[in-house]
Protein backbone atom coordinates (compact mmCIF):
# COMPACT_ATOMS: atom_id res chain seq x y z
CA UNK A 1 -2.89 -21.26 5.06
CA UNK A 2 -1.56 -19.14 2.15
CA UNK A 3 1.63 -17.82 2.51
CA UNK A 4 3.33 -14.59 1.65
CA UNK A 5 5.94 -15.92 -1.55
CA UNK A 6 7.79 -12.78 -2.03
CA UNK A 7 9.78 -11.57 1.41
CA UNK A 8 9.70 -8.07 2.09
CA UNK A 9 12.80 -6.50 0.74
CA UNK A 10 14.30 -3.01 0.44
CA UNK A 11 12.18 -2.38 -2.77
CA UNK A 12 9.41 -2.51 -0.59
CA UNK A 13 7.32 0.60 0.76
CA UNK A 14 7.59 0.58 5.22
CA UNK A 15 6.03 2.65 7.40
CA UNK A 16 6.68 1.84 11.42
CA UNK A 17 9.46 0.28 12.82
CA UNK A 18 11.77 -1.16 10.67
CA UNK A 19 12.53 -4.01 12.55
CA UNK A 20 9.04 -4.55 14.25
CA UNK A 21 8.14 -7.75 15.66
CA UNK A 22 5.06 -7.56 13.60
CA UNK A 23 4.70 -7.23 9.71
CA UNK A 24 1.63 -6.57 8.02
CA UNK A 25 1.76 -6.47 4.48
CA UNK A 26 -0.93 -5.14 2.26
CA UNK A 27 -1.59 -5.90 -1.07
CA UNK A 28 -4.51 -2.54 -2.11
CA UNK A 29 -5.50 -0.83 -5.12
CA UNK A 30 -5.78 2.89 -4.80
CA UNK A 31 -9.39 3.07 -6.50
CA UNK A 32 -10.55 0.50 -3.67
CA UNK A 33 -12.97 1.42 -1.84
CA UNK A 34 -12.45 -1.39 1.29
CA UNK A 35 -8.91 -0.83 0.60
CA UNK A 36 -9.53 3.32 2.02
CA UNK A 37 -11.59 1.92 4.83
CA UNK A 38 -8.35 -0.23 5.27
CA UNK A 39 -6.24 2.33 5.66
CA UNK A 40 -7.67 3.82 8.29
CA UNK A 41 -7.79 1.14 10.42
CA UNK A 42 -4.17 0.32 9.55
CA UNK A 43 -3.14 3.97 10.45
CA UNK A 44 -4.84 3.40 13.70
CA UNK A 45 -3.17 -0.02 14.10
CA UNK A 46 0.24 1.85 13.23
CA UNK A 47 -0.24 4.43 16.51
CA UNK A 48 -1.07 1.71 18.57
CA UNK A 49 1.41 -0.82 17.97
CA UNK A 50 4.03 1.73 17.02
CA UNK A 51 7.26 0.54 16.31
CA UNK A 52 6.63 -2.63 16.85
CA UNK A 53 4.71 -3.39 13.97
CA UNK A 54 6.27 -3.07 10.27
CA UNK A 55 3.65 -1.70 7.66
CA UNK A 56 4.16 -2.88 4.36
CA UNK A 57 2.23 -1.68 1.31
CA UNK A 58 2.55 -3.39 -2.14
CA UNK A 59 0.56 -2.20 -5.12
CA UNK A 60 -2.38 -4.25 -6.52
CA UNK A 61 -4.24 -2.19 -8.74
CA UNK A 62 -7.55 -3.82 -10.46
CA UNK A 63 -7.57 -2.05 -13.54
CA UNK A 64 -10.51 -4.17 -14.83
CA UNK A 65 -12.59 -2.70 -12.27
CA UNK A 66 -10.85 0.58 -11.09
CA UNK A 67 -8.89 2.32 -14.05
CA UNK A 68 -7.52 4.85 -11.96
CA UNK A 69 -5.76 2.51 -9.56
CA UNK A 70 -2.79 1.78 -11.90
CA UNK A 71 -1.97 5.60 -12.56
CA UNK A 72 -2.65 6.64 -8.76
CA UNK A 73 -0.04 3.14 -8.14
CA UNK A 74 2.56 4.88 -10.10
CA UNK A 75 1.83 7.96 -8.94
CA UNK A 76 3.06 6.78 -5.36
CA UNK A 77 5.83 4.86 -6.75
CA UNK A 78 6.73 8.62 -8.58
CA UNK A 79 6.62 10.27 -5.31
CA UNK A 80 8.65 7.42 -3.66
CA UNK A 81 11.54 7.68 -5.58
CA UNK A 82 11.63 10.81 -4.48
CA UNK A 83 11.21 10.23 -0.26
CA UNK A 84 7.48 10.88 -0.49
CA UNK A 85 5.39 7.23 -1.09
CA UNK A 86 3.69 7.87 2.07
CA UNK A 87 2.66 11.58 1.37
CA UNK A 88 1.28 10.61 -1.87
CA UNK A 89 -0.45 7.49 -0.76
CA UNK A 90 -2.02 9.00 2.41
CA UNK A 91 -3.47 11.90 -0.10
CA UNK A 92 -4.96 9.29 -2.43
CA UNK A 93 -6.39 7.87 0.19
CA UNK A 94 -7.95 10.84 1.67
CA UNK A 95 -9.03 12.21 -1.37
CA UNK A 96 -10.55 8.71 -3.19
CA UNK A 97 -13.72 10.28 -4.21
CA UNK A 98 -11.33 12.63 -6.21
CA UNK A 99 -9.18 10.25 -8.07
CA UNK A 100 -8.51 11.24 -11.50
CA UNK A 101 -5.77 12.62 -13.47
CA UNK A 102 -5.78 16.19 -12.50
CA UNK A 103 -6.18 15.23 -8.74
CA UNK A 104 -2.65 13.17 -9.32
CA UNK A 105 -1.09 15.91 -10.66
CA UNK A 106 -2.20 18.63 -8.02
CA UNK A 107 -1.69 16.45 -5.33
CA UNK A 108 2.35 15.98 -6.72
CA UNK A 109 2.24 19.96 -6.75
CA UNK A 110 1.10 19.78 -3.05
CA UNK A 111 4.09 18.03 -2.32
CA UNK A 112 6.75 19.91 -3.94
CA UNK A 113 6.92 17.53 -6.52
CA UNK A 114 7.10 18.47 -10.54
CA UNK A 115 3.55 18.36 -11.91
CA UNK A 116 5.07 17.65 -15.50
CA UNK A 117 7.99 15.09 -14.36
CA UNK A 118 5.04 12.87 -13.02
CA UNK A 119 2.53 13.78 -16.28
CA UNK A 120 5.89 12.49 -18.48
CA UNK A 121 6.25 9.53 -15.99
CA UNK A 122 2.73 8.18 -16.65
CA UNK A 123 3.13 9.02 -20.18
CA UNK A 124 5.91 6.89 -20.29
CA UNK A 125 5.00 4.26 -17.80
CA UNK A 126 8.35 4.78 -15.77
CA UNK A 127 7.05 3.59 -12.84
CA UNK A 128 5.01 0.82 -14.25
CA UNK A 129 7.80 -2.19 -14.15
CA UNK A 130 7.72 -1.91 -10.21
CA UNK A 131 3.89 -1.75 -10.04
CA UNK A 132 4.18 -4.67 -12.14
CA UNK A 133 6.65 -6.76 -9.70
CA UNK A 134 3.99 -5.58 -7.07
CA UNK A 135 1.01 -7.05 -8.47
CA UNK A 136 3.17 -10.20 -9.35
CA UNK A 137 4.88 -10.89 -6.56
CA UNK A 138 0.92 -10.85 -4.93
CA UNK A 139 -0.43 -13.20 -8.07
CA UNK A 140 2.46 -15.75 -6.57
CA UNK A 141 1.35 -14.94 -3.05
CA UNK A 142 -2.54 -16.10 -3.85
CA UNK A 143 -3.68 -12.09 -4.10
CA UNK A 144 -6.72 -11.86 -6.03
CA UNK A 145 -8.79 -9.16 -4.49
CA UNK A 146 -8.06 -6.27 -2.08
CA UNK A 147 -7.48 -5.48 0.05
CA UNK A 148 -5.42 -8.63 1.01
CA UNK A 149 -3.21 -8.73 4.02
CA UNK A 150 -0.33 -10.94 5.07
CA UNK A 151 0.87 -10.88 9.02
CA UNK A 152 4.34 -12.13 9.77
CA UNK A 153 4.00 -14.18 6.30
CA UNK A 154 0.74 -15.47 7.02
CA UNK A 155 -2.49 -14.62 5.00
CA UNK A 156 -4.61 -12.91 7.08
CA UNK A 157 -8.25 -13.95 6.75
CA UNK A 158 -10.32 -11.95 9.19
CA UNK A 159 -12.37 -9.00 8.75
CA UNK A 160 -10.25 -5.77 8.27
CA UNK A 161 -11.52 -3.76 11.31
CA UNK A 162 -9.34 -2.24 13.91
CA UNK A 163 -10.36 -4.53 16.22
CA UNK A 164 -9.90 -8.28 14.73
CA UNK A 165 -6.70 -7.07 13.05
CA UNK A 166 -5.30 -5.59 16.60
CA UNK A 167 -6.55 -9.12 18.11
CA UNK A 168 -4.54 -10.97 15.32
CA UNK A 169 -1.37 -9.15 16.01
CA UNK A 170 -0.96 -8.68 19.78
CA UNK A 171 -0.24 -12.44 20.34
CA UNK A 172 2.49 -11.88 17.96
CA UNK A 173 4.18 -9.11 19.81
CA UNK A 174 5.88 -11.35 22.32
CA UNK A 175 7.08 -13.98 20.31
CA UNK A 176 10.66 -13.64 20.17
């Protein structure tokens, strides 16, 4: 069973309790579309479980096949450094079918965030080195499509649905 190589860390992106029994790591691309059909069912894992499980999400953008997933990437990793990953991500998510450029930008002014700060951050890639150590550290972990999850360490290899997932993690919950 393939195992998750890079531990999750403070550079990491974590939604739920911090200390959960449970962590489910993701590996998506923002273009994806199974990785937005993901990400509902992890949002609906996330208010079952609560803070028991640890949400994870690492950046794995397959700019052969999505172009857009690498700026959307660092578009969340923009928003992050400034408290609002989840925001951004959640509105790319939502709003897939819009992905493009302009969409980044307006969904940044949504958010209070500077429409040109993240237009000079693209243009200058700022945010690329930690998308990079993202798709990496997955690389290293045996990631090769999305999305790709990892529970407790362990690849995951079921089907992504609410219900399989939830039936892969509730054992988990009383381990100590």
């Amino acid at each position: 069973m393939a195992e998750l190589r890079v531990p999750v860390s403070a550079a990491d992106h974590v939604r739920g309790g911090a200390e959960g029994k449970v962590v489910l790591v993701e590996y998506g691309d923002y273009e994806c579309p199974y990785c937005r059909l993901a990400h509902v069912q992890v949002m609906q894992l996330g208010r079952h479980f609560g803070d028991e499980l640890t949400y994870v999400f690492r950046n794995f953008p397959l700019t052969e096949i999505h172009p857009l997933a690498e700026p959307a990437a660092e578009a969340a990793e923009f928003a992050g450094a400034q408290g609002q990953f989840w925001a951004m991500h959640d509105a790319i998510y939502a709003h897939q079918e819009q992905l493009s450029l302009p969409f980044l930008l307006s969904a940044a002014r949504a958010l209070g965030l500077s429409e040109s700060s993240l237009a000079a951050a693209l243009e200058a890639g700022t945010y690329a080195p930690k998308v990079k150590q993202d798709f990496l550290g997955g690389v290293r972990s045996g990631v090769n499509g999305t999305p790709t999850f990892f529970i407790n360490g362990h690849r995951y290899e079921g089907p992504f649905d609410y219900q399989h997932m939830a039936a892969a993690i509730q054992p988990l919950r009383s381990r100590p």
